[in-house]
C-alpha atoms as a PDB file:
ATOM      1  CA  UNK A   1      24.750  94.511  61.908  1.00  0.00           C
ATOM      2  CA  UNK A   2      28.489  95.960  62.400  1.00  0.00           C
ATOM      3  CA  UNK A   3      27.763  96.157  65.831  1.00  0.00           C
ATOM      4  CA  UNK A   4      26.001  92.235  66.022  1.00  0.00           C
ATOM      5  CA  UNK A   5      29.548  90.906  64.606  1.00  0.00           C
ATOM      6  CA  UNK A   6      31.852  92.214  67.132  1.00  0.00           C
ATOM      7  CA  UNK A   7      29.551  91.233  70.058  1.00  0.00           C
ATOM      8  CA  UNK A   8      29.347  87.371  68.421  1.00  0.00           C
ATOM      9  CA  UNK A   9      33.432  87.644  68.320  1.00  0.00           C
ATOM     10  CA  UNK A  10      33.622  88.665  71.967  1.00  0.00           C
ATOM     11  CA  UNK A  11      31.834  86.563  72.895  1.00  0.00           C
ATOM     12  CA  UNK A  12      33.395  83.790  71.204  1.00  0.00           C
ATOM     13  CA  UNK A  13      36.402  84.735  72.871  1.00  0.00           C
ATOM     14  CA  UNK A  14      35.650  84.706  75.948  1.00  0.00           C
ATOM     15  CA  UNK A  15      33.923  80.934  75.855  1.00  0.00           C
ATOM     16  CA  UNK A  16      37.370  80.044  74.417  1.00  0.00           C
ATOM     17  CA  UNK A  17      38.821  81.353  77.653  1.00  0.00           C
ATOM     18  CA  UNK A  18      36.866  79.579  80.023  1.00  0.00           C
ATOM     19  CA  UNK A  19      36.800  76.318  78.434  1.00  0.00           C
ATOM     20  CA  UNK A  20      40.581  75.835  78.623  1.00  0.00           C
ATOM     21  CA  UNK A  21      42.055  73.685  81.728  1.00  0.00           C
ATOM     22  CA  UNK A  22      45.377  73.076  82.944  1.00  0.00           C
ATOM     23  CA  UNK A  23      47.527  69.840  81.949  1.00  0.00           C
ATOM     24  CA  UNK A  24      46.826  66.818  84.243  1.00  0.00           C
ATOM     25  CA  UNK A  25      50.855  66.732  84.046  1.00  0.00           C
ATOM     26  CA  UNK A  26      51.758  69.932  85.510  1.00  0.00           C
ATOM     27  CA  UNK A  27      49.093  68.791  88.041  1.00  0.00           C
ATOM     28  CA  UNK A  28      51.087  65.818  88.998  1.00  0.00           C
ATOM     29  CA  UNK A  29      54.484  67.397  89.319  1.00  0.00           C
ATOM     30  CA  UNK A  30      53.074  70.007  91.541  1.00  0.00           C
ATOM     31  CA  UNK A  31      51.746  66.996  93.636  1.00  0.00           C
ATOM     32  CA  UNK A  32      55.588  64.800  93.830  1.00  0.00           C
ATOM     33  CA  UNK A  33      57.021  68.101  94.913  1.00  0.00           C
ATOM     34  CA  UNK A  34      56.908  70.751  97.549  1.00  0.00           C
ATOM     35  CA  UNK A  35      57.005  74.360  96.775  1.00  0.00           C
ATOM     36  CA  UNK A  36      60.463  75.137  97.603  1.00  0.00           C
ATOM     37  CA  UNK A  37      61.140  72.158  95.313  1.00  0.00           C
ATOM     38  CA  UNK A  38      59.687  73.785  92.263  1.00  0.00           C
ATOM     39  CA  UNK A  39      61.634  77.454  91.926  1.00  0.00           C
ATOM     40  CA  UNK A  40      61.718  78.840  88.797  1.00  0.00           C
ATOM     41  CA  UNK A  41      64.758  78.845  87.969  1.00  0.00           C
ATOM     42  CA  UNK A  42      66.318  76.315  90.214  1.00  0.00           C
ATOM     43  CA  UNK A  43      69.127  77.859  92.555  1.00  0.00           C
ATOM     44  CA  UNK A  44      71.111  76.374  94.983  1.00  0.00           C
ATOM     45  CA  UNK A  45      68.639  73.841  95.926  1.00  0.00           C
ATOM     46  CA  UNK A  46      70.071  70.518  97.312  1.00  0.00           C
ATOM     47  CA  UNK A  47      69.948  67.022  95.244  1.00  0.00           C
ATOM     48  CA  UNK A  48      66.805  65.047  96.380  1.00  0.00           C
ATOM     49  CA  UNK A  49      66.030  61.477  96.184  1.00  0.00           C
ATOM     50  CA  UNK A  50      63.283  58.968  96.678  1.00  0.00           C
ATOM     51  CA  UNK A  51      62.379  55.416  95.908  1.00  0.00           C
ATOM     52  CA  UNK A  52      59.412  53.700  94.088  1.00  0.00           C
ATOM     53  CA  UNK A  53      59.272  50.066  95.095  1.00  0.00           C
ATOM     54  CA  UNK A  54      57.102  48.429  92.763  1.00  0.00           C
ATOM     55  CA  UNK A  55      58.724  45.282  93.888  1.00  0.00           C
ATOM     56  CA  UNK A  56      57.698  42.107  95.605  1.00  0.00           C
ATOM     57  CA  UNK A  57      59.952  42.737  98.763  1.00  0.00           C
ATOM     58  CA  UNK A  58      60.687  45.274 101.473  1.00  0.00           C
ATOM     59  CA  UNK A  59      64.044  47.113 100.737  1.00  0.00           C
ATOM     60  CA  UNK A  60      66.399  49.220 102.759  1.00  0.00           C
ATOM     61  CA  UNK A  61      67.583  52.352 101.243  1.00  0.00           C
ATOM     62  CA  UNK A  62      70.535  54.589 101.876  1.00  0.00           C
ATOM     63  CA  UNK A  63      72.773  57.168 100.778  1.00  0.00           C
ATOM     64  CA  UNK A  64      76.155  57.061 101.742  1.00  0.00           C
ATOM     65  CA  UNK A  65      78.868  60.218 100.814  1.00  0.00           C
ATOM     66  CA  UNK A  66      82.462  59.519  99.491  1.00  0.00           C
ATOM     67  CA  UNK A  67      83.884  59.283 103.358  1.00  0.00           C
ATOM     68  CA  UNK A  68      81.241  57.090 104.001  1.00  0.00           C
ATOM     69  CA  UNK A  69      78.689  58.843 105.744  1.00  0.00           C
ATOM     70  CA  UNK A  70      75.089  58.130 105.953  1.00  0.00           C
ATOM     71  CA  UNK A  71      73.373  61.003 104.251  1.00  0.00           C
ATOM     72  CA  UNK A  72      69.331  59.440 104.240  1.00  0.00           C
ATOM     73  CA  UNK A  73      68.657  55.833 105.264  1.00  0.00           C
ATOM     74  CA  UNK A  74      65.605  55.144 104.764  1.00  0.00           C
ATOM     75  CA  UNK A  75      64.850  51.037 105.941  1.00  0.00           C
ATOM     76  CA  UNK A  76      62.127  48.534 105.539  1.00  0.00           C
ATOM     77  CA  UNK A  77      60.527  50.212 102.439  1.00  0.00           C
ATOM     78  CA  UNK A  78      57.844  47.871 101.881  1.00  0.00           C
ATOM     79  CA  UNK A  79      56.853  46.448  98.278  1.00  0.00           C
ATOM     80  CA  UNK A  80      54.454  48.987  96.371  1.00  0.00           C
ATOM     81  CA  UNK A  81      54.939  52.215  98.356  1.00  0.00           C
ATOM     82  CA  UNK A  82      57.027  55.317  97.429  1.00  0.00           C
ATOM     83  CA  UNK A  83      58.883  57.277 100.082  1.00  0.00           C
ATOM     84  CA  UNK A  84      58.937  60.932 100.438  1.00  0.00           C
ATOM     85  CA  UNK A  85      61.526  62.607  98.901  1.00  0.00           C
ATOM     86  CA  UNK A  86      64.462  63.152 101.193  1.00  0.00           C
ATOM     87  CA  UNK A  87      67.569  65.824 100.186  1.00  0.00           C
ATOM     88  CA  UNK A  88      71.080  65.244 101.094  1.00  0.00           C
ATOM     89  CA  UNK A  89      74.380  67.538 100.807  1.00  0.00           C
ATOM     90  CA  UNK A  90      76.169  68.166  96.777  1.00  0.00           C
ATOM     91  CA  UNK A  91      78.896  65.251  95.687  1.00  0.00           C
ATOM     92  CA  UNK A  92      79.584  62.226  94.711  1.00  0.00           C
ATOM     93  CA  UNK A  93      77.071  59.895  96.438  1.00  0.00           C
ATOM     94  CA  UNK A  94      76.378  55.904  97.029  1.00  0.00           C
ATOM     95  CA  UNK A  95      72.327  54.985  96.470  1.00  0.00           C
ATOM     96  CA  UNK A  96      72.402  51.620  98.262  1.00  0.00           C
ATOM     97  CA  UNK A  97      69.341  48.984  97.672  1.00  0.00           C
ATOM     98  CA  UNK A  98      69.670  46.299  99.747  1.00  0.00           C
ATOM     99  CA  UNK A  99      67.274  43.426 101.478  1.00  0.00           C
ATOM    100  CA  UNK A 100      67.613  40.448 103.115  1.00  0.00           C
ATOM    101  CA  UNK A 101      65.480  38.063 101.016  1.00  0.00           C
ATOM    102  CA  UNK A 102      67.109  35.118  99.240  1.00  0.00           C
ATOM    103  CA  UNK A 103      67.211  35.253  95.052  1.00  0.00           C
ATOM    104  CA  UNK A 104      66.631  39.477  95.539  1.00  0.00           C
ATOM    105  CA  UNK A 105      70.090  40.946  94.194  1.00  0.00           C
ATOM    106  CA  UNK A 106      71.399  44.661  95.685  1.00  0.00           C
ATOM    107  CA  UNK A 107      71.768  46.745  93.910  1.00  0.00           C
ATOM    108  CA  UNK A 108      74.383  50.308  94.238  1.00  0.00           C
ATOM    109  CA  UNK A 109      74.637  53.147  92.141  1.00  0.00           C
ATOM    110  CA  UNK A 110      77.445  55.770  92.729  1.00  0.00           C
ATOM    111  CA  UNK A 111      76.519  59.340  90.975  1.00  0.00           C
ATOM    112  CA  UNK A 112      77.586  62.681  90.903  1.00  0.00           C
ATOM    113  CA  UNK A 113      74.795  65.047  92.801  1.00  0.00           C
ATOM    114  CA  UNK A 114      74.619  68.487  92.512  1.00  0.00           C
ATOM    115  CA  UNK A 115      72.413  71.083  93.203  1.00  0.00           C
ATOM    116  CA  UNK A 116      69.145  71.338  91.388  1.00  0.00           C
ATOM    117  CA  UNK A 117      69.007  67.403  90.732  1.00  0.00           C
ATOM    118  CA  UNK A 118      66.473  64.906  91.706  1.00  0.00           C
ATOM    119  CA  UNK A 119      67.418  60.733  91.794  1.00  0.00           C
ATOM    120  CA  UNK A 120      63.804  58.930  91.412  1.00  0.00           C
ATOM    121  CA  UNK A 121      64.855  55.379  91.732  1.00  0.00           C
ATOM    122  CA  UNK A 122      62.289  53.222  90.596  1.00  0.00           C
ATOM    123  CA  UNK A 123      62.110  49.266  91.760  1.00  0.00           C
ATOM    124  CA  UNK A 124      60.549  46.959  89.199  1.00  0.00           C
ATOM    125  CA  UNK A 125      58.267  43.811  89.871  1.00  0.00           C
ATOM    126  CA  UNK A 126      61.040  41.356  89.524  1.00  0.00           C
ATOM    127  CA  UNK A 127      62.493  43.710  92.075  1.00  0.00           C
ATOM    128  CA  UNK A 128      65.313  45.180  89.815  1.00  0.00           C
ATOM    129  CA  UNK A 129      66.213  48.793  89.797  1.00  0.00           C
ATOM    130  CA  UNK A 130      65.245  49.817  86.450  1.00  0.00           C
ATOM    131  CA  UNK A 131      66.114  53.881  86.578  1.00  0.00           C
ATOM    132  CA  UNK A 132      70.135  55.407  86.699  1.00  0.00           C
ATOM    133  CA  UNK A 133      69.535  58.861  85.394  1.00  0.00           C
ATOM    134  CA  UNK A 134      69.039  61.922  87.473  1.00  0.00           C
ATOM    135  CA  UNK A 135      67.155  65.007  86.412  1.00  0.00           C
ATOM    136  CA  UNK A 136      67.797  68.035  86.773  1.00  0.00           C
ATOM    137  CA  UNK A 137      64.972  70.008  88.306  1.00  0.00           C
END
């Protein structure tokens, strides 16, 4: 009987243990990001950026450094796409939306990048930019 109880708990055990999955949400991370982009702990890894146009327009993107140089330009982003994510050197950075379609606004956001930080600008349906935080990563 002794010996009947600790085979049922074993064996309980390990149908606990293969029943259990992953999180869908670590799953999706792992999919936005390379591997290099996902060290544990994050060290000297340069700022990266990309856009989400959920809008109704194309859009050009760019990032532009203090002197004025073009770090990633990215153009003609058409409406519901999402570009790859592009990195760019530490500092205080430009993220320029702009288009050429009437009643569109642009939009710029200046920020302080450094390393280990990701910029995931999102572009709403009324074709608005609707995220200003970076993350650290």
């Amino acid at each position: 009987m002794n010996n009947l109880l600790k085979r049922t708990f074993v064996m309980c055990f390990v149908l606990t243990l293969l029943t259990c999955t992953s999180d869908s949400a670590e799953n999706e991370l792992s999919l936005d990001l390379n591997p290099s982009q996902l060290n544990e702990p994050c060290v000297g890894q340069l700022p990266i950026t990309r856009v989400i146009n959920n809008g109704t327009v194309s859009i050009d993107f760019k990032v532009i450094d203090s002197d004025g140089v073009v770090l990633v330009d990215i153009p003609s982003i058409p409406a519901n796409t999402t570009t790859s994510w592009a990195s760019f050197d530490e500092g205080v950075v430009l993220f320029s939306i702009d288009t050429n379609q009437t009643l569109v606004s642009d939009d710029k956001v200046e920020l302080n990048m450094e390393s280990c930080m990701a910029y995931e600008i999102e572009i709403n349906t009324n074709n608005e930019v609707v995220s200003y935080l970076p993350i650290y990563l």
